[in-house]
Protein backbone atom coordinates (compact mmCIF):
# COMPACT_ATOMS: atom_id res chain seq x y z
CA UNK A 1 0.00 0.00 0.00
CA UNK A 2 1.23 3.48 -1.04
CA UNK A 3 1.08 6.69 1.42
CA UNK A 4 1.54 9.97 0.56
CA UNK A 5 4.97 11.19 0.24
CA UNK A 6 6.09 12.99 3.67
CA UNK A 7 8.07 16.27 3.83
CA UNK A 8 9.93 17.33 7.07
CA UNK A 9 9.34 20.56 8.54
CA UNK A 10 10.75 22.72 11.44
CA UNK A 11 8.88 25.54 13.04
CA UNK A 12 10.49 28.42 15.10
CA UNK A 13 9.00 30.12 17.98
CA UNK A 14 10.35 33.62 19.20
CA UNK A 15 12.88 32.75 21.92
CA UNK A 16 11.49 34.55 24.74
CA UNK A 17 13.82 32.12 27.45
CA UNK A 18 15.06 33.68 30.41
CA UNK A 19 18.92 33.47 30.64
CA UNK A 20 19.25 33.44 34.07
CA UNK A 21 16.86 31.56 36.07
CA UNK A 22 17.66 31.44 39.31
CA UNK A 23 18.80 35.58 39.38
CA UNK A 24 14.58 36.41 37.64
CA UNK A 25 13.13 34.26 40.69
CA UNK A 26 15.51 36.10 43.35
CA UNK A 27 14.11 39.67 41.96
CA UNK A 28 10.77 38.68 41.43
CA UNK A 29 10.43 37.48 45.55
CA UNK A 30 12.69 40.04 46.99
CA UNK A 31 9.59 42.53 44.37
CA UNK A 32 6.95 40.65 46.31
CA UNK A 33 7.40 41.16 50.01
CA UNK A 34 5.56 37.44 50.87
CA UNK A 35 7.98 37.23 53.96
CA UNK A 36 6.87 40.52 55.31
CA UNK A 37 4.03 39.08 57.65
CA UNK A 38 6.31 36.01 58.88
CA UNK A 39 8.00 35.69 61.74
CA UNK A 40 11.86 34.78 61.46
CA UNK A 41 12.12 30.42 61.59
CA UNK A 42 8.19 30.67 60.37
CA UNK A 43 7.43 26.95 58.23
CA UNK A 44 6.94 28.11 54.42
CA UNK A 45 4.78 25.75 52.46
CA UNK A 46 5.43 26.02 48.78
CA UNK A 47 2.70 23.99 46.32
CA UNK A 48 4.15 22.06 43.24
CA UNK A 49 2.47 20.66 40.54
CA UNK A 50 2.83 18.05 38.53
CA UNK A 51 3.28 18.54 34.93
CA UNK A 52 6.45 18.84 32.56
CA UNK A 53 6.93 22.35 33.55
CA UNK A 54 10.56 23.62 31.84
CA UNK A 55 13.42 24.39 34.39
CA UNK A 56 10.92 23.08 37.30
CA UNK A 57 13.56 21.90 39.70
CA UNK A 58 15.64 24.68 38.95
CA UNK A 59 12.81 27.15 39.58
CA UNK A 60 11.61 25.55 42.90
CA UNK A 61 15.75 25.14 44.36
CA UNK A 62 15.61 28.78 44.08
CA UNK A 63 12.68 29.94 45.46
CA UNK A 64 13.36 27.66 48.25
CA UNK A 65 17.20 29.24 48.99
CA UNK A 66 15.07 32.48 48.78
CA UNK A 67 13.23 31.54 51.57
CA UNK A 68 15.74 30.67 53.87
CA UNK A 69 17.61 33.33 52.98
CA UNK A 70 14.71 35.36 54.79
CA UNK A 71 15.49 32.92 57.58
CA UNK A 72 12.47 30.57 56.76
CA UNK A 73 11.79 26.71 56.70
CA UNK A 74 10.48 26.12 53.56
CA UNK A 75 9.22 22.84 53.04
CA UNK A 76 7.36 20.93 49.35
CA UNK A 77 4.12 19.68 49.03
CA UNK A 78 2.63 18.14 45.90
CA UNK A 79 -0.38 20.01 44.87
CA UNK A 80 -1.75 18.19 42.08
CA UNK A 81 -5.40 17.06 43.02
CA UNK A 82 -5.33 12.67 41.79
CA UNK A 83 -2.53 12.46 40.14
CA UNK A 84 0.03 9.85 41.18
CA UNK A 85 -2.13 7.18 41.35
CA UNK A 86 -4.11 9.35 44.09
CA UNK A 87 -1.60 8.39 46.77
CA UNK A 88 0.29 10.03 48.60
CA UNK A 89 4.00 8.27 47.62
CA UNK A 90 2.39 7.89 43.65
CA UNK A 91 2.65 12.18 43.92
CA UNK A 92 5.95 12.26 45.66
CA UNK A 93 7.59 9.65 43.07
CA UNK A 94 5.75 12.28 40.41
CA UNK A 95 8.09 15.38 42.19
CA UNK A 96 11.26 13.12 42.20
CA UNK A 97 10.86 12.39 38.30
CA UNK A 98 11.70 15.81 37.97
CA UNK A 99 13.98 16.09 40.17
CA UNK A 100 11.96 17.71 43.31
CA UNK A 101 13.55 15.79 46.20
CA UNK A 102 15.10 16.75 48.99
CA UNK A 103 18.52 16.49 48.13
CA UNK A 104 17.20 18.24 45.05
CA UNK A 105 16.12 21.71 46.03
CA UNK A 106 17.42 21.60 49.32
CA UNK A 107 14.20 21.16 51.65
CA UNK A 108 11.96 18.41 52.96
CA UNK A 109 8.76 17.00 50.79
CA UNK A 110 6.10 16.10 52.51
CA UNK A 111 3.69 14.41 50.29
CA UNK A 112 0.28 13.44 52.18
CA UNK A 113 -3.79 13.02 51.08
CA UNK A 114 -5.27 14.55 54.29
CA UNK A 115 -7.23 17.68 54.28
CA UNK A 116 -8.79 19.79 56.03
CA UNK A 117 -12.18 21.77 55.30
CA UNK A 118 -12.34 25.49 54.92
CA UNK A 119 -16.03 25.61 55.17
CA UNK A 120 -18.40 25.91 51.73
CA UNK A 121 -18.29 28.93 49.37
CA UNK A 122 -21.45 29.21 47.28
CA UNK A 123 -22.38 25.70 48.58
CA UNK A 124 -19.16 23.72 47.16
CA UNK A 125 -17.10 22.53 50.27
CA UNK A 126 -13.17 23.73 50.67
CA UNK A 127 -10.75 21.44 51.26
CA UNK A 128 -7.21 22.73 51.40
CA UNK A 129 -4.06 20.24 51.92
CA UNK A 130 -3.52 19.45 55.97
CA UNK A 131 0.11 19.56 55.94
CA UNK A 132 0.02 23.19 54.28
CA UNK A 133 -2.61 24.63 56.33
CA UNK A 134 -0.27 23.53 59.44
CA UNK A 135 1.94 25.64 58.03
CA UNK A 136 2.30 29.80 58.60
CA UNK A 137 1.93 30.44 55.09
CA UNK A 138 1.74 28.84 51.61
CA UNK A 139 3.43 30.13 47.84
CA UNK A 140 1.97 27.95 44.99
CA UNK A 141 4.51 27.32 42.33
CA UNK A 142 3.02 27.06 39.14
CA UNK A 143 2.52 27.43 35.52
CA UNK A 144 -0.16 29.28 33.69
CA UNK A 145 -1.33 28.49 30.62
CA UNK A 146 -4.24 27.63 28.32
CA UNK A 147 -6.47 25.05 30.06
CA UNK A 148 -6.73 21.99 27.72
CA UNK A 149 -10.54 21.06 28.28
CA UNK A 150 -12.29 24.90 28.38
CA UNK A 151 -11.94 28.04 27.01
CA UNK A 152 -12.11 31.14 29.57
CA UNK A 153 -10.37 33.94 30.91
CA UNK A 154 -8.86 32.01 34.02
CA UNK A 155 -7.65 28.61 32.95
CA UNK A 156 -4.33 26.97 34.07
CA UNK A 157 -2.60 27.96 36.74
CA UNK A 158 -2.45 29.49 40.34
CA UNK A 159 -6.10 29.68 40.96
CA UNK A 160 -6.39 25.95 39.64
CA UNK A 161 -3.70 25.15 41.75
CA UNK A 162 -5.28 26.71 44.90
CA UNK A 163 -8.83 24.77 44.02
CA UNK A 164 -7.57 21.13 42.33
CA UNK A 165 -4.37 21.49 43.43
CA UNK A 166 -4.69 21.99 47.30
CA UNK A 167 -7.79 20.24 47.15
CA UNK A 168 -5.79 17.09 47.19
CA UNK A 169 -7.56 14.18 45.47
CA UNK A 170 -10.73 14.56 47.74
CA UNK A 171 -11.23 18.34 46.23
CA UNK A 172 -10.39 17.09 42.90
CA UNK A 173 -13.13 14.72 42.74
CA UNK A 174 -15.80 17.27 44.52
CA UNK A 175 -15.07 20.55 41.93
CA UNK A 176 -14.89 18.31 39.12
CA UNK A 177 -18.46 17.34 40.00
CA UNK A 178 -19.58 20.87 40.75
CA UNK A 179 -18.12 21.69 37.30
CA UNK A 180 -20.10 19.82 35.32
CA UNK A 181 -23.10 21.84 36.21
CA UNK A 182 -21.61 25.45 36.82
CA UNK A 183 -18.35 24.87 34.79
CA UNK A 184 -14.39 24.58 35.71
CA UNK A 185 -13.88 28.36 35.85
CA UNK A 186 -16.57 28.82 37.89
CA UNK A 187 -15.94 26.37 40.72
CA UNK A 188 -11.78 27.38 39.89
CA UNK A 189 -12.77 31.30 40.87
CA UNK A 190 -14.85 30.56 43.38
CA UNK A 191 -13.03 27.97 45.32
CA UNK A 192 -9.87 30.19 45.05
CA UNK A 193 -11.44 32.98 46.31
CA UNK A 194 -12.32 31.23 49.26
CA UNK A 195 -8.95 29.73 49.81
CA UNK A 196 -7.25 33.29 49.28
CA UNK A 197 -9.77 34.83 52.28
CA UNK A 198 -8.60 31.97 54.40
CA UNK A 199 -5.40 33.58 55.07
CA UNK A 200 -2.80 30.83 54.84
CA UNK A 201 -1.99 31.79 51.14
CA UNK A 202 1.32 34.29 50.72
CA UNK A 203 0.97 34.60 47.07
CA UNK A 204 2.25 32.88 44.12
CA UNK A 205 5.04 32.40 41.91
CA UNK A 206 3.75 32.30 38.18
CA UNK A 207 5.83 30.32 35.22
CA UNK A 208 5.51 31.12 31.73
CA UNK A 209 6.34 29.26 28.99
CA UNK A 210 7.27 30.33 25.37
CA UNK A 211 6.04 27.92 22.23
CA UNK A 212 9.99 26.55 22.20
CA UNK A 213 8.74 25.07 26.29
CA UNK A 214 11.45 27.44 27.27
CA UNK A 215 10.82 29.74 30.33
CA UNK A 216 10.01 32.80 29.44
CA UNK A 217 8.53 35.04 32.66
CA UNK A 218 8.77 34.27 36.18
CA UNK A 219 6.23 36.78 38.60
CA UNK A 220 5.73 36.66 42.43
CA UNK A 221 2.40 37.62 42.46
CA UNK A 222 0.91 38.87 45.83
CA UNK A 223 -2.71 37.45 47.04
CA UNK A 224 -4.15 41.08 46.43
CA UNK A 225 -3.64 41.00 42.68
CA UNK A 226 -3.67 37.10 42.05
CA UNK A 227 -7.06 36.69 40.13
CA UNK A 228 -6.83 39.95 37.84
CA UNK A 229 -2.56 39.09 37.27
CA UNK A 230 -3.31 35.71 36.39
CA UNK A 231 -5.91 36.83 33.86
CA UNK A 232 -3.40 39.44 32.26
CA UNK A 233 -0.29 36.50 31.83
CA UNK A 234 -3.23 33.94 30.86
CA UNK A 235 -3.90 36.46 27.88
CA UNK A 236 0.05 37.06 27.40
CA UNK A 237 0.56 33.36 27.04
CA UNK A 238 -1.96 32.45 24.85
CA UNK A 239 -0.10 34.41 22.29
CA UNK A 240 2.94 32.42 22.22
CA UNK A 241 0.92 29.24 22.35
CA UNK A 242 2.55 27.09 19.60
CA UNK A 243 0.21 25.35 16.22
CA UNK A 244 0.30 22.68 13.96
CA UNK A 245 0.89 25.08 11.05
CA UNK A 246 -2.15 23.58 8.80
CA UNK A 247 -5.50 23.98 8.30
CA UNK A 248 -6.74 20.22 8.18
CA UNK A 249 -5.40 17.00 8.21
CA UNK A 250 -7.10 13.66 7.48
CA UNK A 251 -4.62 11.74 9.59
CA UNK A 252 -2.50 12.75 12.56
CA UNK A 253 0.21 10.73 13.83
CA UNK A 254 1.50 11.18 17.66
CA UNK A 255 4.45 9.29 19.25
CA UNK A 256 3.64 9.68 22.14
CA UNK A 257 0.79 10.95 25.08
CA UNK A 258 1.48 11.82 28.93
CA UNK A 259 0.80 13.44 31.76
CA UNK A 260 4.36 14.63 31.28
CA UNK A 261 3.05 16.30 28.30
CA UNK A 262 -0.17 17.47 28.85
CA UNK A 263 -2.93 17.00 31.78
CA UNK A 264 -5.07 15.42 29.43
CA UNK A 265 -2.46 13.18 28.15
CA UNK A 266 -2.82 14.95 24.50
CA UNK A 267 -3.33 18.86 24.50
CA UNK A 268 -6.97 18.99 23.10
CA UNK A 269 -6.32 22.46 21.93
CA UNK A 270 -3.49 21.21 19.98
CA UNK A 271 -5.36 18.39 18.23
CA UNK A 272 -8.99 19.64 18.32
CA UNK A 273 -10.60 17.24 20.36
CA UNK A 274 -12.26 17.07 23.70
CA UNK A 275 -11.56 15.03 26.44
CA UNK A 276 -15.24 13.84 26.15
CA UNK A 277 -15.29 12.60 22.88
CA UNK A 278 -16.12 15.37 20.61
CA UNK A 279 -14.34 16.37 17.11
CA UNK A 280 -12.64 19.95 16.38
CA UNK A 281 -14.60 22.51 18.54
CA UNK A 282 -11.71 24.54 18.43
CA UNK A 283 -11.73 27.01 15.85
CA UNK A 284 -7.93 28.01 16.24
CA UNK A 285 -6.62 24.71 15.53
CA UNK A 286 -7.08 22.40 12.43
CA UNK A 287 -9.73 20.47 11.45
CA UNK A 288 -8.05 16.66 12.03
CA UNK A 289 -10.07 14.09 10.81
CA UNK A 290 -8.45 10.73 12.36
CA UNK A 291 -5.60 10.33 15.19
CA UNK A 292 -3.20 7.75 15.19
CA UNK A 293 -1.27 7.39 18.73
CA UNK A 294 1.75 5.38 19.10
CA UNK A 295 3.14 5.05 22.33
CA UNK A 296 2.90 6.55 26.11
CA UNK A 297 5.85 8.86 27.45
CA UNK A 298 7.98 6.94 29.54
CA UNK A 299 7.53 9.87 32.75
CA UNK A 300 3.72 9.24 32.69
CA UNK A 301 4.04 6.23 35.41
CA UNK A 302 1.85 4.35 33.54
CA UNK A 303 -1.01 7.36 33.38
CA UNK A 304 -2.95 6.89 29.70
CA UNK A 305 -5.44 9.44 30.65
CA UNK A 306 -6.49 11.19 27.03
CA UNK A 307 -5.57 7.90 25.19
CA UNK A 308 -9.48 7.80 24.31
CA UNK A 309 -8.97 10.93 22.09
CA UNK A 310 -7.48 8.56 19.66
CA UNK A 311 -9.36 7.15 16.99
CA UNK A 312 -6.49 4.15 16.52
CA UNK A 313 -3.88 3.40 18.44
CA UNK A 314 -0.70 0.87 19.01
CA UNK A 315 -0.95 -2.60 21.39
CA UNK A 316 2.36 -0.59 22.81
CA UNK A 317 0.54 1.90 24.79
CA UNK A 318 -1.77 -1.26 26.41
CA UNK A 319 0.91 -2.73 27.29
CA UNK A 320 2.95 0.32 29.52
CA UNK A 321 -0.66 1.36 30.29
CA UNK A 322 -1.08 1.30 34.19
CA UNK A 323 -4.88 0.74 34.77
CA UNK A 324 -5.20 2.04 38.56
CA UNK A 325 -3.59 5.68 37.62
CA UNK A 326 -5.49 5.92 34.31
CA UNK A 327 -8.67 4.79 35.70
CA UNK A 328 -8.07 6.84 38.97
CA UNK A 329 -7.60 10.32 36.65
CA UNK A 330 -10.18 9.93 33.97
CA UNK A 331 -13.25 9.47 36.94
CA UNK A 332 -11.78 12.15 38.70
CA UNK A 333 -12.15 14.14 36.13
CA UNK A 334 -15.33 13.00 34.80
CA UNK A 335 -13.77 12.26 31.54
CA UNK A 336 -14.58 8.96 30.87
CA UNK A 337 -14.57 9.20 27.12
CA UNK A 338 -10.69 10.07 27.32
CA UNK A 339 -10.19 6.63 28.72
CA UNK A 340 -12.18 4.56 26.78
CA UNK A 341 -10.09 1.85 24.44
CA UNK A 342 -9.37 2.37 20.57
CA UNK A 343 -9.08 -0.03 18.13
CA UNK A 344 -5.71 -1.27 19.30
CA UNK A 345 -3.39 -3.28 16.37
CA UNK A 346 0.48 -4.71 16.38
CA UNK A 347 2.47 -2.74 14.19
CA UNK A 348 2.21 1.20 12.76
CA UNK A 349 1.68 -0.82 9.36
CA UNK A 350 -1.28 -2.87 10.20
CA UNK A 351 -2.75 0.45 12.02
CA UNK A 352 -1.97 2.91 9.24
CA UNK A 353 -3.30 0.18 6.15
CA UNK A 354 -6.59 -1.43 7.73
CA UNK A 355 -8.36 2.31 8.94
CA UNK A 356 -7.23 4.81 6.22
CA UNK A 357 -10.07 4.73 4.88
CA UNK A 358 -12.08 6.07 7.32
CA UNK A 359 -10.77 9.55 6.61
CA UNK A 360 -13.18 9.49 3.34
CA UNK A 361 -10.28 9.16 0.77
CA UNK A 362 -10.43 6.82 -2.16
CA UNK A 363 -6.87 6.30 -1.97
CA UNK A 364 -4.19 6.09 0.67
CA UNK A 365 -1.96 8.23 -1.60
CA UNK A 366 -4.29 11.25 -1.27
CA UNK A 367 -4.35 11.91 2.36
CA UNK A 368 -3.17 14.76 3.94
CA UNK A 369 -1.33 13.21 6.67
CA UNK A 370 0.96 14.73 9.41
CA UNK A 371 3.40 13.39 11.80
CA UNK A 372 4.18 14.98 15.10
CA UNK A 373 6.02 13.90 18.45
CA UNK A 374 3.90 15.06 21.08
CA UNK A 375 1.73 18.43 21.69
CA UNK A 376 4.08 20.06 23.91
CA UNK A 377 7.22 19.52 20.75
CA UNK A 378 5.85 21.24 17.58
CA UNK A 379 9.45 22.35 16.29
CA UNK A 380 9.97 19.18 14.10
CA UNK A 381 7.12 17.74 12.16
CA UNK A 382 6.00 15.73 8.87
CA UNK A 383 3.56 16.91 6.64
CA UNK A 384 2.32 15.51 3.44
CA UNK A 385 3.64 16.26 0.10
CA UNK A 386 0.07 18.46 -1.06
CA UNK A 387 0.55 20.45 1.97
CA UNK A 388 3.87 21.87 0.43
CA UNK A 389 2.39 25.12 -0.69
CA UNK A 390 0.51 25.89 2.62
CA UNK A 391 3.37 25.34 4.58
CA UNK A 392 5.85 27.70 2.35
CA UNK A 393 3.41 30.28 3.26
CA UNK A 394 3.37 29.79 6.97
CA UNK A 395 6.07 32.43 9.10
CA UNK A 396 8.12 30.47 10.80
CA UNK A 397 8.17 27.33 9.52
CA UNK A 398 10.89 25.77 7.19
CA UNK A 399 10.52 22.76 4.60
CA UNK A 400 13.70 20.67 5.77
CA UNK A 401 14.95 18.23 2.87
CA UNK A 402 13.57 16.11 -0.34
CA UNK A 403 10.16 14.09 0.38
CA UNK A 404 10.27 10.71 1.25
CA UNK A 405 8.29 7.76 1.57
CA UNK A 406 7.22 6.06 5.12
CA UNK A 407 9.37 3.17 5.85
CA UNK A 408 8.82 0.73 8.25
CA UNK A 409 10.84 -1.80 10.28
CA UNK A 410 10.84 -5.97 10.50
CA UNK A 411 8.32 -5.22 13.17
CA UNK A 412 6.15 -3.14 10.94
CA UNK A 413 6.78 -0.18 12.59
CA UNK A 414 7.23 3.03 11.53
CA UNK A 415 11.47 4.10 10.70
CA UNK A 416 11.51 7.14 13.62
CA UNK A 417 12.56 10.52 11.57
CA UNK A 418 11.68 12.71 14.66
């Protein structure tokens, strides 16, 4: 069987990285004043998440030598609602896979399910993390960026952290249920609200990523400006957010899924899907037709969450598929769709030749195919040959060699060029 001929293409983002990491988190806390209402030897809580956040270790070691240079004792927590397997070592082996230990950054972790309740707000119940409310004070360290599963003007990041995040895996499972009538942002706003007038947060530190998944800003933001701040970066970020650079494809191949990657395994805003089943809602991204997933990033521990996304995928990812963690995320998060099964078959070959046709070509020659790594990598792709004049046109992105055929291996797999 003949596909298309492939062309390889590289896409540049503006490098927005920060040179000097640990020198733009020193400025940005010494800017903040958090330590002002401390006393000196005061216990410093500081929230981390869990996702494949650029520099992370490097980020957290020096807001934690910050702190003790104010003569704290900072200490981590995970804050990362069910994921690790929903236990409390399955979140601390999450922190040490990128390299949060203590030995790491320099401070105790302290990775534990309890919580405590911090009444109701609007009728959904507060939980906050037990450890950190012992504490005198908590900074959330943590990303903000486009939320993969809703569109809004407060998605990802230190607000979700303060609701999912502290909520440990007993809040996670109580907002996500609230959301589904009143919506994530909703429940996010409100719960965070709630959590800020409880007095125990100091503020957060807010990471920034450019489309290379470089760092580009780092901002200590006090509790006084937190929601309208995180609204204003939220609406920075979104314009560096990186593209697959065509308008439709009829196939999409993906290496590779995890929560390393993405919360939902997959960005949905990268591939046009939702995590409950539907096809292209998003208007920004192109129309793809059919998704082909390969494999499961080897940081995931065994988390498949978003796998269901896929329309086909490889017995591989069954096989390093971990059923409790999966299972444990997607009803959490009231996704079941993204962890439903997919036609699963042996080789890239026998996947590729027996479901082409569902794409609605007459021949497997004439699709408009593309081949990507992940959602979080979109600096070195593969595109179809009749997507050569679309691409020429697209800023930033650079057609990288002669066509060539797919080639596969004595397994049937596909010959990596990524």
């Amino acid at each position: 069987m003949v596909f298309p001929r492939f062309l390889i293409v590289r896409q540049r983002f503006a490098d927005l990285r920060i040179r000097n990491i640990e020198a733009a988190v020193r400025q940005t806390l010494d800017a903040s004043g958090m330590q002002r209402s401390l006393a000196r030897g005061s216990e410093v809580a500081i929230g981390v998440g869990s996702r494949g956040i650029a520099n992370n270790q490097r980020i957290v070691r020096a807001a934690v030598k910050w702190w003790k240079s104010k003569g704290m004792r900072p200490f981590i927590f995970p804050a990362m609602g069910s994921h690790g397997a929903a236990t409390a070592r399955g979140q601390a082996e999450v922190l040490e896979k990128y390299g949060i230990t203590e030995e790491g950054v320099g401070c105790p972790i302290r990775s534990s399910l309890k919580v405590v309740e911090l009444g109701a707000a609007d009728g959904i119940p507060v939980l906050m993390d037990a450890t950190a409310y012992a504490s005198a004070g908590v900074m959330l360290c943590g990303r903000v960026k486009w939320h993969t599963d809703f569109a809004g003007n407060l998605e990802s990041g230190l607000f979700k952290m303060m609701a999912i995040g502290l909520g440990k895996f007993a809040g996670a499972q109580t907002y996500h249920a609230h959301a589904h009538s009143r919506g994530l942002e909703n429940v996010i706003r409100t719960v965070g609200r709630h959590v800020l007038a409880s007095g125990k947060i100091l503020g957060g530190l807010a990471i920034m990523e450019d489309g290379n998944h470089s760092t580009a800003h780092l901002e200590a933001i006090p509790i006084q400006r937190m929601e309208v701040r995180e609204e204003e970066l939220l609406r920075l970020v979104k314009t560096w957010k990186p593209t697959i650079p065509v308008r439709a494809l009829d196939w999409l191949i993906l290496n590779e899924i995890g929560k390393a990657i993405s919360g939902s395994g997959m960005d949905p805003k990268i591939v046009n899907r939702t995590i409950h089943g539907a096809y292209n809602p998003w208007p920004d991204a192109p129309v793809i037709r059919r998704i082909y997933l390969r494999g499961l990033n080897k940081d995931s521990y065994g988390n498949a969450v978003g796998f269901g996304m896929a329309d086909v995928i490889h017995s591989h990812l069954l096989k390093a598929m971990k059923r409790g963690p999966t299972f444990v995320n997607g009803i959490t998060s009231g996704a079941l769709a993204s962890i439903k099964t997919p036609p699963a078959f042996r080789s890239d070959r026998e996947a590729l030749e027996k479901t082409w046709v569902t794409a609605g070509k007459l021949t497997a020659e004439s699709l408009s195919m593309g081949w990507i790594r992940n959602t979080q990598d979109l600096s070195l792709m593969a595109f179809s040959e009749d997507m050569r004049e679309e691409l020429e046109t697209r800023q930033g992105v650079q057609i990288v060699g002669k066509a060539k055929r797919l080639s596969f291996d004595e397994r049937g797999d596909l010959v990596e060029w990524l």
